[in-house]
N, C-alpha and C. Protein backbone atom coordinates (compact mmCIF):
# COMPACT_ATOMS: atom_id res chain seq x y z
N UNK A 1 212.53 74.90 120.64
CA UNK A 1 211.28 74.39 120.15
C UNK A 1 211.28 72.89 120.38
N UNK A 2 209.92 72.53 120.68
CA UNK A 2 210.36 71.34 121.16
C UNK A 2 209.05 70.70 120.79
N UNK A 3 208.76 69.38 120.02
CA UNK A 3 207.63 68.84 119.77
C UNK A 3 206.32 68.48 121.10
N UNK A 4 205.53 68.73 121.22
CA UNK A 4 204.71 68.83 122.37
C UNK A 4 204.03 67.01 122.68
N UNK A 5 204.55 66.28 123.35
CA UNK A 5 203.69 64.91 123.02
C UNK A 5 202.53 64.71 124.13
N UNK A 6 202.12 65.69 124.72
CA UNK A 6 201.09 65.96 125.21
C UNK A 6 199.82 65.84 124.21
N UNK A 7 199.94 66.45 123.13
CA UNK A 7 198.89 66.70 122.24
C UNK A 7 198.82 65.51 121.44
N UNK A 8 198.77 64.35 121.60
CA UNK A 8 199.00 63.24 120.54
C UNK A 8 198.60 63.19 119.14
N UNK A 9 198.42 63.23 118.19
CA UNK A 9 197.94 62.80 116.33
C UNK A 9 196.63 62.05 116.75
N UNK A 10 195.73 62.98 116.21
CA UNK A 10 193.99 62.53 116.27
C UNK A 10 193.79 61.50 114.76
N UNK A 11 193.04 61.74 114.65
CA UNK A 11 192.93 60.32 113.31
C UNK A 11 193.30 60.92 112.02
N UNK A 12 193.12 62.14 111.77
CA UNK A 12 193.83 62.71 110.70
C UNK A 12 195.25 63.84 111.57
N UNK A 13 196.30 62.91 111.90
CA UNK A 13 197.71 63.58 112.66
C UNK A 13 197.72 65.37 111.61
N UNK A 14 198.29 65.96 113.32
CA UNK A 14 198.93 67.21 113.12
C UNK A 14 200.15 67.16 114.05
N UNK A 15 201.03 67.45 113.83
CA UNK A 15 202.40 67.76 114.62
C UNK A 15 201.85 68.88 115.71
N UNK A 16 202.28 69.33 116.88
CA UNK A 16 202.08 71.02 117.43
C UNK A 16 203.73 70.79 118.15
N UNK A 17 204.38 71.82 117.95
CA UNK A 17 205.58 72.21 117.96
C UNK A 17 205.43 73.34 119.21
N UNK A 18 206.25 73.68 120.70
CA UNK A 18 206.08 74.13 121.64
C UNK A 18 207.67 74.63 122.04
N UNK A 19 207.73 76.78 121.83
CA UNK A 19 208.26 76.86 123.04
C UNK A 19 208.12 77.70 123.93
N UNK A 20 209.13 78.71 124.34
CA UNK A 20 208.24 80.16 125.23
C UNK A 20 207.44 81.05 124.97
N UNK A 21 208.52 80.95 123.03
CA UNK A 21 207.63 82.12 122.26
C UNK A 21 206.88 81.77 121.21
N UNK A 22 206.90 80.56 120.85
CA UNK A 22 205.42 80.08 120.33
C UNK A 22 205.18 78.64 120.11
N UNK A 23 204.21 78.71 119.89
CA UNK A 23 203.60 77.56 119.29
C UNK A 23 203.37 77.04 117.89
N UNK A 24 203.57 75.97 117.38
CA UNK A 24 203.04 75.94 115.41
C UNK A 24 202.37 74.66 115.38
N UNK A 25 202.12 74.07 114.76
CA UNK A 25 200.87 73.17 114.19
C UNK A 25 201.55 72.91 112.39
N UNK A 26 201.72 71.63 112.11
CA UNK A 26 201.99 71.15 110.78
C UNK A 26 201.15 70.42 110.70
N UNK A 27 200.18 70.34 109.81
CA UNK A 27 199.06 69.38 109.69
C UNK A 27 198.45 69.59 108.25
N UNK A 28 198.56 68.21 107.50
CA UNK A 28 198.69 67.23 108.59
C UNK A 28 200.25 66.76 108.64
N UNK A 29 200.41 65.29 109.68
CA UNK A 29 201.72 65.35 109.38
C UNK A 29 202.04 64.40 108.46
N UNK A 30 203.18 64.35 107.92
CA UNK A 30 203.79 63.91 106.93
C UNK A 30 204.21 62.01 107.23
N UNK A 31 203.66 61.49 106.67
CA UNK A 31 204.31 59.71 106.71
C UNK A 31 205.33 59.56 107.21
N UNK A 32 205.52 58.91 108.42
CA UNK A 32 207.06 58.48 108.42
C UNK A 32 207.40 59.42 109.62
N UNK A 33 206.81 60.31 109.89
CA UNK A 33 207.41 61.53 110.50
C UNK A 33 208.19 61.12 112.22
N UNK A 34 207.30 59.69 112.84
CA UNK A 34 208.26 59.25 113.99
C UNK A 34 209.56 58.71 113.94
N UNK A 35 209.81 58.44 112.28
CA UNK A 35 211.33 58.10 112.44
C UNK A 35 212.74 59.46 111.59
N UNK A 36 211.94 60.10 111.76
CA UNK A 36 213.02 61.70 111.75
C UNK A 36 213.74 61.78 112.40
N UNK A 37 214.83 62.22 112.16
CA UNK A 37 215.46 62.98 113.12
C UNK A 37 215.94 64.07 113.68
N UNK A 38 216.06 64.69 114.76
CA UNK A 38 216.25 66.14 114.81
C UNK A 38 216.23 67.16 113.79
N UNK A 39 217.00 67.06 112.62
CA UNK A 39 217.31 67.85 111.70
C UNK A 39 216.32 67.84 110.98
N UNK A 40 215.63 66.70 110.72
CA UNK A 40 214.46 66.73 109.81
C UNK A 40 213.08 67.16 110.82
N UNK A 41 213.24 66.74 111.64
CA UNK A 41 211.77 67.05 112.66
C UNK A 41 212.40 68.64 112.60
N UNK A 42 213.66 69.78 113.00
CA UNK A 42 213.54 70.81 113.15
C UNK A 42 212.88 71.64 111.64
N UNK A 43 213.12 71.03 110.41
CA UNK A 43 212.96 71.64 109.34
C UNK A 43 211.32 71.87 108.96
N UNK A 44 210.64 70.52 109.69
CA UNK A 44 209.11 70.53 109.88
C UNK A 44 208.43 71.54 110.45
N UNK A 45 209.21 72.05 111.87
CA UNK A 45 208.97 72.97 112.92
C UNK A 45 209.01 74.21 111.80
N UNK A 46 210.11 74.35 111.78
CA UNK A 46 209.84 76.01 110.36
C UNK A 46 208.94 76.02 109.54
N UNK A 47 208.58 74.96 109.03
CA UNK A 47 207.57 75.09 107.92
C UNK A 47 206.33 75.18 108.75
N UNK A 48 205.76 74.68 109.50
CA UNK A 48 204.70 75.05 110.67
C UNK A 48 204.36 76.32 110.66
N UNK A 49 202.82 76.45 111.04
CA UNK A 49 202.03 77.38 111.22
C UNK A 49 201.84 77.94 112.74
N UNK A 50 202.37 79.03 112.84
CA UNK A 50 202.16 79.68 114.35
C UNK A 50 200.75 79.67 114.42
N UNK A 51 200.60 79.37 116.27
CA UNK A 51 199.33 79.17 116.08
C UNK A 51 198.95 80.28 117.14
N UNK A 52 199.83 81.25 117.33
CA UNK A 52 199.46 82.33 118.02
C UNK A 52 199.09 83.47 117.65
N UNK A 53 199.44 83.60 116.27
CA UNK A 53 198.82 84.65 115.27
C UNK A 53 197.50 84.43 114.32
């Protein structure tokens, strides 16, 4: 899973999280969220909403 930075944070930010087998969306995102790190950006990704269902 891999954060998508294609999709950039519109004026009210959503994360979208990208891999073969899906996609999720955290939104909005959380303060602070560019200085995470892996472990904390992966824990975001779980809590995310698939956006394929």
């Amino acid at each position: 899973m891999a954060l998508d930075w294609d999709h950039l944070p519109q004026a009210t930010p959503g994360l979208i999280f990208n891999s073969r087998i899906d996609r999720r969306r955290l939104f909005p995102a959380p303060d602070g969220w560019l200085e995470l790190g892996d472990e904390d950006l992966m824990k975001l990704c779980i809590s995310a909403r698939s956006m394929l269902y």
